[in-house]
Protein backbone atom coordinates (compact mmCIF):
# COMPACT_ATOMS: atom_id res chain seq x y z
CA UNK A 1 -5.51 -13.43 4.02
CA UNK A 2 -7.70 -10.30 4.16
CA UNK A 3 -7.20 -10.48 8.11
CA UNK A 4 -3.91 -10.53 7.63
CA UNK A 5 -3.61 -7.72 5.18
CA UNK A 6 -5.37 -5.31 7.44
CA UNK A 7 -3.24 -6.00 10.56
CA UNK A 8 -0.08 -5.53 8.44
CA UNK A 9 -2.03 -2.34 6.95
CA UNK A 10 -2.31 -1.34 10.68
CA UNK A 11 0.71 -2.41 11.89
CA UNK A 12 2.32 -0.19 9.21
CA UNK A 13 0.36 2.64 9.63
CA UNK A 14 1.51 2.49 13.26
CA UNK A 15 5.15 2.42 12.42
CA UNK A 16 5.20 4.56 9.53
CA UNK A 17 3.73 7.56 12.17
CA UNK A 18 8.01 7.52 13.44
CA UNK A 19 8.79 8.66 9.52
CA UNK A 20 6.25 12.04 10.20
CA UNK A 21 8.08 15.52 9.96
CA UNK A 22 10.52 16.42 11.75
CA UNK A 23 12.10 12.85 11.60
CA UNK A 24 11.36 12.63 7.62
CA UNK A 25 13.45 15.22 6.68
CA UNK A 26 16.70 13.28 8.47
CA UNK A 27 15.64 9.80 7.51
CA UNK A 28 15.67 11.38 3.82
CA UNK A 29 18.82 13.15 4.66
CA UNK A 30 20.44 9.73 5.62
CA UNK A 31 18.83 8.42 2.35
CA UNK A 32 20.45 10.62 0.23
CA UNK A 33 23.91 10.70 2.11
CA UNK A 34 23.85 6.22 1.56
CA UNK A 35 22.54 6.19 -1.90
CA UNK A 36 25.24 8.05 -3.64
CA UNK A 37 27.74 5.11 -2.95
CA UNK A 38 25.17 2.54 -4.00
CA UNK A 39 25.99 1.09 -7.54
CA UNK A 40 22.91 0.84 -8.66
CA UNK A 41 22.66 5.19 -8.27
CA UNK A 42 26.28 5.29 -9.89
CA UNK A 43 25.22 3.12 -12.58
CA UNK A 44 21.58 4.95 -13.63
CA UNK A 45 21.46 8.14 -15.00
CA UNK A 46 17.70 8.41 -14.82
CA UNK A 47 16.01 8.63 -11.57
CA UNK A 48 12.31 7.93 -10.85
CA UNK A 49 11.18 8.96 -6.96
CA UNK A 50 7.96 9.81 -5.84
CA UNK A 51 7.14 13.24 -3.72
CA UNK A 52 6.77 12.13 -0.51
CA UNK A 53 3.55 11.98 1.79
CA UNK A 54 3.32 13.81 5.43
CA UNK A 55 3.93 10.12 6.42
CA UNK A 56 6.65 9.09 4.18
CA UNK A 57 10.24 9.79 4.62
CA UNK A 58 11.09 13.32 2.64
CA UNK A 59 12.68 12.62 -0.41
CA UNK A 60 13.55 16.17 -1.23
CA UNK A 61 17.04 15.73 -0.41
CA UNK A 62 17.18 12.82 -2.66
CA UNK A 63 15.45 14.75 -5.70
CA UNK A 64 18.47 17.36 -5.04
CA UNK A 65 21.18 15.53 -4.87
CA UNK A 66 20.48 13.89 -8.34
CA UNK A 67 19.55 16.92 -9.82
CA UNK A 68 23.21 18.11 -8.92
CA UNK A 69 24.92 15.03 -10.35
CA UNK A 70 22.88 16.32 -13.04
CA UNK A 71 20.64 13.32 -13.36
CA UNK A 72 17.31 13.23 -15.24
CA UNK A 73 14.72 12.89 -12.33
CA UNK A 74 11.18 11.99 -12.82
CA UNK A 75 8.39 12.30 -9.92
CA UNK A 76 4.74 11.17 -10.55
CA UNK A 77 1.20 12.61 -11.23
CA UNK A 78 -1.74 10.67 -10.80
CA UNK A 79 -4.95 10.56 -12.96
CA UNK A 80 -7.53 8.57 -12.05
CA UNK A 81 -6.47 5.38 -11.92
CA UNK A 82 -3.20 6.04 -13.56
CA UNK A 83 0.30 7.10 -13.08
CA UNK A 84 2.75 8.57 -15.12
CA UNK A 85 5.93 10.17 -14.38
CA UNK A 86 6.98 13.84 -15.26
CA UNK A 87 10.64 15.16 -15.48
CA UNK A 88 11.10 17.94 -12.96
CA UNK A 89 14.61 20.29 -13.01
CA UNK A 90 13.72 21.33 -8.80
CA UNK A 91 11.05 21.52 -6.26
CA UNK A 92 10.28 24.64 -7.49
CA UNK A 93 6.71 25.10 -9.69
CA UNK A 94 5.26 21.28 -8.48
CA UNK A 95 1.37 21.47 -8.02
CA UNK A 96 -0.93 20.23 -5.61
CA UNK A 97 -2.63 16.74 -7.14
CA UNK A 98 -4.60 13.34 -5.98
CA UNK A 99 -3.84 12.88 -2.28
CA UNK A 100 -2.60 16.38 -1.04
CA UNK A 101 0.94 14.93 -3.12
CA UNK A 102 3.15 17.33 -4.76
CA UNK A 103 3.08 16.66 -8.72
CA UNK A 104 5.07 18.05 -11.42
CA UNK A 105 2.46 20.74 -13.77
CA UNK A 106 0.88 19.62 -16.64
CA UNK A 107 3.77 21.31 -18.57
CA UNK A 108 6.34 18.65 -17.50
CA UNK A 109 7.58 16.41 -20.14
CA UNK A 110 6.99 12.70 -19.79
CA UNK A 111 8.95 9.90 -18.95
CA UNK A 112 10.14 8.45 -22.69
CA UNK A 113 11.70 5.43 -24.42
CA UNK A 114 15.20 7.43 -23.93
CA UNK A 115 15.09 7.83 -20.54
CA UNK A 116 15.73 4.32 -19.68
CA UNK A 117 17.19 2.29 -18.01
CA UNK A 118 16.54 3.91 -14.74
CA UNK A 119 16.16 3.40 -11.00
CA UNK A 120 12.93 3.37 -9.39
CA UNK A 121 12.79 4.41 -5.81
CA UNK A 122 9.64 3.35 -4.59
CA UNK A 123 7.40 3.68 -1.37
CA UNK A 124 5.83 1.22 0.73
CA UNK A 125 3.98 1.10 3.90
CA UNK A 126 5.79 -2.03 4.90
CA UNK A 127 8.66 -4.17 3.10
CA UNK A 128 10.24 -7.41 3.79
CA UNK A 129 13.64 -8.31 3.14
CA UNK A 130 12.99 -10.74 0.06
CA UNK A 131 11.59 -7.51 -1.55
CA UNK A 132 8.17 -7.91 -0.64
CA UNK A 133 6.19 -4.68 -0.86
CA UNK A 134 2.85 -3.93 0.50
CA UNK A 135 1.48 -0.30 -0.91
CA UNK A 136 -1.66 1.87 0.24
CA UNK A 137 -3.70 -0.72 -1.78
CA UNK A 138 -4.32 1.28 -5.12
CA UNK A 139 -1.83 -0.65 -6.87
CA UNK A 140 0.13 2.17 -9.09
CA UNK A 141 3.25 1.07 -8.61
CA UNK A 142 2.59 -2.52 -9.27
CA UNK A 143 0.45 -1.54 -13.14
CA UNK A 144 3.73 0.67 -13.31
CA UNK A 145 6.17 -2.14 -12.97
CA UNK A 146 3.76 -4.15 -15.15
CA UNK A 147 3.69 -1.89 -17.61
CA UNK A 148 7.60 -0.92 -17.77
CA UNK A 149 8.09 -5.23 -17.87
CA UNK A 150 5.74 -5.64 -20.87
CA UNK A 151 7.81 -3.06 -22.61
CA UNK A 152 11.36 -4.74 -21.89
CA UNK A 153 11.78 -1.27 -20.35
CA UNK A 154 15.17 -1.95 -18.27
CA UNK A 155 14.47 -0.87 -14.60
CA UNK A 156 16.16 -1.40 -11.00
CA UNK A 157 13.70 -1.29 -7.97
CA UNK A 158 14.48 0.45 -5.01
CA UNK A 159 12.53 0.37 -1.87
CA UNK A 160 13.15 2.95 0.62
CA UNK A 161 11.86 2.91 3.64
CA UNK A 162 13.03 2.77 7.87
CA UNK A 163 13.65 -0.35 9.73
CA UNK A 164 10.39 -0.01 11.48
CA UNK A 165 8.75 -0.67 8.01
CA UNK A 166 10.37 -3.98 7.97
CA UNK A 167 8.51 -6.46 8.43
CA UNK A 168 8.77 -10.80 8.31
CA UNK A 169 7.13 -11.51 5.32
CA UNK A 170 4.54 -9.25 2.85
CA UNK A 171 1.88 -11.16 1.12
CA UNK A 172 2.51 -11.22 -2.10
CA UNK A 173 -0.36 -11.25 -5.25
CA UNK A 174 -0.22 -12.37 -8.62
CA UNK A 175 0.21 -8.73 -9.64
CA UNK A 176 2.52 -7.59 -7.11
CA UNK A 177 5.85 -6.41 -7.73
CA UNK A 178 8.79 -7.40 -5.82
CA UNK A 179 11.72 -5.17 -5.39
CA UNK A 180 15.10 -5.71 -6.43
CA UNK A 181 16.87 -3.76 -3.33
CA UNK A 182 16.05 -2.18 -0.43
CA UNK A 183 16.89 0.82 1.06
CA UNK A 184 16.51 0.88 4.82
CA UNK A 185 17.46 4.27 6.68
């Protein structure tokens, strides 16, 4: 299993390089362009994303088109072994944190009771099509999930990611959180 994990960690790695800037910014372009006719964006009017990595598609466009359909988005800031998420009104005023990410400042308000339900757009290094996610390994999102579950916090899943990502089947933990859609631009 731990063979397999690091050829898969590899094998994303390798993949994931096609997502690097310039191509980012249009594979979060095409994101954001597909995502306004999915039901599950029409349907939530809180959106959690995360800020993206050099090696991640960009999800600025994303973050801007909810802002002007005047949703509530919410963007992560890591401490330590935790993550919480922070409301942000634009890209404007984020701060650099853990991992050279963009965060939201320590002035942002928190992600409450009444922001829920929302939709959770979530990266990956690799995803496979029964919503199988393999992360960088820290396991955030998957204490996140855990956490929002425990609470009865209602929550979609989204996984966004390009088809290289994809990938025949991710092995799956006890702790590890499927997703509930995927995304693939």
């Amino acid at each position: 299993m731990r063979l397999l994990l690091k050829e898969l960690f590899a094998e994303a790695s390798y993949h994931k390089a096609s997502a690097k800037n310039p191509a980012a910014a249009s594979y979060g372009h095409a994101a954001a362009c597909t995502v306004r006719d999915l039901p599950y964006w029409k349907s939530h009017n809180t959106i959690l994303t995360f800020l993206s990595m050099k090696d991640e598609i960009d999800t600025s466009a994303l973050i801007i088109c909810a802002l002007e359909e005047r949703k509530a988005v919410f963007t992560p800031r890591v401490t330590g072994d935790e993550m919480h998420f922070f409301r942000i009104t634009g890209l404007d005023g984020l701060v650099p944190g853990a991992f050279g990410i963009r965060e939201p400042p320590a002035s942002a308000s928190p992600l409450s009771s009444e922001d829920f339900p929302c939709l959770v757009i979530t990266p990956g290094l690799a995803f496979d099509r029964a919503g199988g996610r393999l992360g960088r390994g820290r396991g955030f999102y998957d204490r996140f999930f855990a956490e929002l579950d425990a609470r009865g916090a209602p929550h979609f899943r989204l996984g966004l990611c390009v088809k290289a990502q994809l990938v025949e089947q991710v092995p799956m933990g006890a702790l590890d959180k499927k997703m509930d859609a995927l995304l693939v631009v």
